[in-house]
N, C-alpha and C. Protein backbone atom coordinates (compact mmCIF):
# COMPACT_ATOMS: atom_id res chain seq x y z
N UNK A 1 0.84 -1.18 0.00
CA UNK A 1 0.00 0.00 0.00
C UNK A 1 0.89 1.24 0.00
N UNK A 2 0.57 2.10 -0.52
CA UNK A 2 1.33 3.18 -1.00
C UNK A 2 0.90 4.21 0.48
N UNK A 3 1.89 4.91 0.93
CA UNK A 3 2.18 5.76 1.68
C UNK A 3 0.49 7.28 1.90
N UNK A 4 -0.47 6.80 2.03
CA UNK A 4 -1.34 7.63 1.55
C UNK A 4 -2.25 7.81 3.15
N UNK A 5 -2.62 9.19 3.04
CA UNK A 5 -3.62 8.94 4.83
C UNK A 5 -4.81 8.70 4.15
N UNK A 6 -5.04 8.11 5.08
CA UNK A 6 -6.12 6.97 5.95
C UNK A 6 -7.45 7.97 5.66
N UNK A 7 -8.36 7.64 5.44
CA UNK A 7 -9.51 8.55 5.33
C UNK A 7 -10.29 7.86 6.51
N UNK A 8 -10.92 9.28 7.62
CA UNK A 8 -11.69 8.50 9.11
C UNK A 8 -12.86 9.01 8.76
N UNK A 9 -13.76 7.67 8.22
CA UNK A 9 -15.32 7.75 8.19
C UNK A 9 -16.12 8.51 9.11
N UNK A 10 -15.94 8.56 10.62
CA UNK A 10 -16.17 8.97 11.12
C UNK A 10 -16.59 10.42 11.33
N UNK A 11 -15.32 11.23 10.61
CA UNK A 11 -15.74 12.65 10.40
C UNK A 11 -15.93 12.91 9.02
N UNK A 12 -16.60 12.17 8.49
CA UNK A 12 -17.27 12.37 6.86
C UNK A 12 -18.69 12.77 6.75
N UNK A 13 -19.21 13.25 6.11
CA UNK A 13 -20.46 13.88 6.05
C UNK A 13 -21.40 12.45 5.47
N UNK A 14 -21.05 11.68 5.34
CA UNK A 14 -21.51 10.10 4.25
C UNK A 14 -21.46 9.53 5.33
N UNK A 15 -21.24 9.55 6.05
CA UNK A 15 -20.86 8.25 7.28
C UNK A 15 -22.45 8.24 7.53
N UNK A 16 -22.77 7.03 8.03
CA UNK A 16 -24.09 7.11 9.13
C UNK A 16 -23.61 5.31 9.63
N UNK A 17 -24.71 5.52 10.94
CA UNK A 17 -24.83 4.01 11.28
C UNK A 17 -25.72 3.44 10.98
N UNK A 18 -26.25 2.32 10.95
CA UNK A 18 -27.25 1.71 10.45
C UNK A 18 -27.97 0.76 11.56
N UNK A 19 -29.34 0.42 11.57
CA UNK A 19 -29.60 -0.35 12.89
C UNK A 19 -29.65 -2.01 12.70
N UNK A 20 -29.14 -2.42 11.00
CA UNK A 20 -28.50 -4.06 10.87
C UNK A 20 -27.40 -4.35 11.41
N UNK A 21 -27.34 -5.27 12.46
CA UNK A 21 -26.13 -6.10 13.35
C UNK A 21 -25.39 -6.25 12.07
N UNK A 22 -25.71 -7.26 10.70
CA UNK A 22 -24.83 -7.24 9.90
C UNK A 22 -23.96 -6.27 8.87
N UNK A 23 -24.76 -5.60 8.92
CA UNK A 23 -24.36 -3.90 8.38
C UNK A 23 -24.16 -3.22 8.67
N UNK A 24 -23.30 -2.75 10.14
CA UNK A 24 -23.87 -1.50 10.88
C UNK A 24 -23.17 -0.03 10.57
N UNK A 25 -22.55 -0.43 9.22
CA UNK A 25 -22.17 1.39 9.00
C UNK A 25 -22.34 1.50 7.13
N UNK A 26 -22.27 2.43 6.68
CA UNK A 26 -23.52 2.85 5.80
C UNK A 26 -22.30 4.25 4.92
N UNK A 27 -22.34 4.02 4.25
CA UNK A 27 -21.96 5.81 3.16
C UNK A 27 -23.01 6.28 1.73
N UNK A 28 -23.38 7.23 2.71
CA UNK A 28 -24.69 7.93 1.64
C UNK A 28 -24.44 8.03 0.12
N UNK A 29 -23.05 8.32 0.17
CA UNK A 29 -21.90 8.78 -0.67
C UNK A 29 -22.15 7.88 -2.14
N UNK A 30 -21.47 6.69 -1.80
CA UNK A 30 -21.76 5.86 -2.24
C UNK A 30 -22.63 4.70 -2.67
N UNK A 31 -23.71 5.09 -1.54
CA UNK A 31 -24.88 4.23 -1.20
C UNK A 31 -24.44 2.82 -0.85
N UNK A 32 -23.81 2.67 0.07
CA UNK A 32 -23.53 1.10 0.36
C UNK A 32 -24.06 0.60 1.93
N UNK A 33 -23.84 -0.44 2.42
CA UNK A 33 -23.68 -0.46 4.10
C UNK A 33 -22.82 -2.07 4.30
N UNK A 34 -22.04 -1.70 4.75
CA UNK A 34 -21.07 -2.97 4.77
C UNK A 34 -20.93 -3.04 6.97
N UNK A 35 -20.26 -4.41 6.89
CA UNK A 35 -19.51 -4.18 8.31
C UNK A 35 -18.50 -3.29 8.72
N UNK A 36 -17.49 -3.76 7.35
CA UNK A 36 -16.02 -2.97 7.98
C UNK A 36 -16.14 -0.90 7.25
N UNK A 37 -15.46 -0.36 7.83
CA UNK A 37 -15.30 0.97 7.56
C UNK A 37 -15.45 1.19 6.31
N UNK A 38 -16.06 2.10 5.54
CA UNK A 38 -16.64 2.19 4.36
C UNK A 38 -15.19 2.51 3.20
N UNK A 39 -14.49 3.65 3.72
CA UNK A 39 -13.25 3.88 3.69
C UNK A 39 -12.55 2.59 2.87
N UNK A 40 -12.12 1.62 3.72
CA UNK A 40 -11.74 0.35 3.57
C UNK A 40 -12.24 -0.37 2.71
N UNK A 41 -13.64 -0.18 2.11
CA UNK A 41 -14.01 -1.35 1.23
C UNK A 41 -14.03 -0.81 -0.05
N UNK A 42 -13.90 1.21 -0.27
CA UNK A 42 -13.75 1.65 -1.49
C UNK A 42 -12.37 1.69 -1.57
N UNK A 43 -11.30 1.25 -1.10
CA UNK A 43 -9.86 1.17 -1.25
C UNK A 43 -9.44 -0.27 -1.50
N UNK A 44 -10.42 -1.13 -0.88
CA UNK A 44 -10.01 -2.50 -1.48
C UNK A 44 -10.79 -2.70 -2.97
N UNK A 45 -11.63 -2.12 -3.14
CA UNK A 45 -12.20 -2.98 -4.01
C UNK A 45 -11.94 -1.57 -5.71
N UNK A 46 -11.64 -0.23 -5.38
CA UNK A 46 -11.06 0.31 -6.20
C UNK A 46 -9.15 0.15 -6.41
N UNK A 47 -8.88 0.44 -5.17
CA UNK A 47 -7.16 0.43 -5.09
C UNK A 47 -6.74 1.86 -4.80
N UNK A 48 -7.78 3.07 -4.75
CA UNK A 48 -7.87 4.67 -4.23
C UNK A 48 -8.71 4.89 -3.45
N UNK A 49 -7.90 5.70 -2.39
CA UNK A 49 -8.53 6.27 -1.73
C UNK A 49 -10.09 6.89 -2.07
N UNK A 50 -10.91 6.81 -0.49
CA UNK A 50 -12.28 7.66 -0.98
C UNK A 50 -12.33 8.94 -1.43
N UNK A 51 -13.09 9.08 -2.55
CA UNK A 51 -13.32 10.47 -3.27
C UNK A 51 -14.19 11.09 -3.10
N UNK A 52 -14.80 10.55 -2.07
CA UNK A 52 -16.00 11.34 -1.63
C UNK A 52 -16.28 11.56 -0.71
N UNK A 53 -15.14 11.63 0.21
CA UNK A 53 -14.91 12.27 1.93
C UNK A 53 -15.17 14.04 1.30
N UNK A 54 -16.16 13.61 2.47
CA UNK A 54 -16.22 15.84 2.97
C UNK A 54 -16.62 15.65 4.27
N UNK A 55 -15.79 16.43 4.90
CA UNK A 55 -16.05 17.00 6.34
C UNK A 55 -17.24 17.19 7.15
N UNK A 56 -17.34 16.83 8.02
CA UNK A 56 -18.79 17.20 8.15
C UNK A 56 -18.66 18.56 8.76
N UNK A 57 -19.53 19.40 8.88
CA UNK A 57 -19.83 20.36 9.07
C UNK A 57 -19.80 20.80 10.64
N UNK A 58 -19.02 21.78 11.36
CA UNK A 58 -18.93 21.72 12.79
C UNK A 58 -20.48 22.88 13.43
């Protein structure tokens, strides 16, 4: 993996949780809901970082 930061779902405006035990996190962004960090599954399954992190709003 190439030297690149980490994108934290957490402070993304796409993030949400979801109330499926098997699904429990979600990116609007993309429209998905997986287990592991959303982050993580558009980097495995593209090979780049997410392109659709925005901040959420303070």
């Amino acid at each position: 993996m190439k030297n690149e930061k980490r994108v934290n779902c957490f402070q993304c405006r796409y993030f949400y949780t979801t109330w499926e035990p098997s699904h429990p996190r979600g990116c609007k962004g993309y429209g998905f809901k997986t287990k592991a960090m959303p982050s993580m599954v558009v980097l495995q399954s593209s090979g780049s970082p997410c392109l659709k992190f925005s901040p959420k709003s303070k």
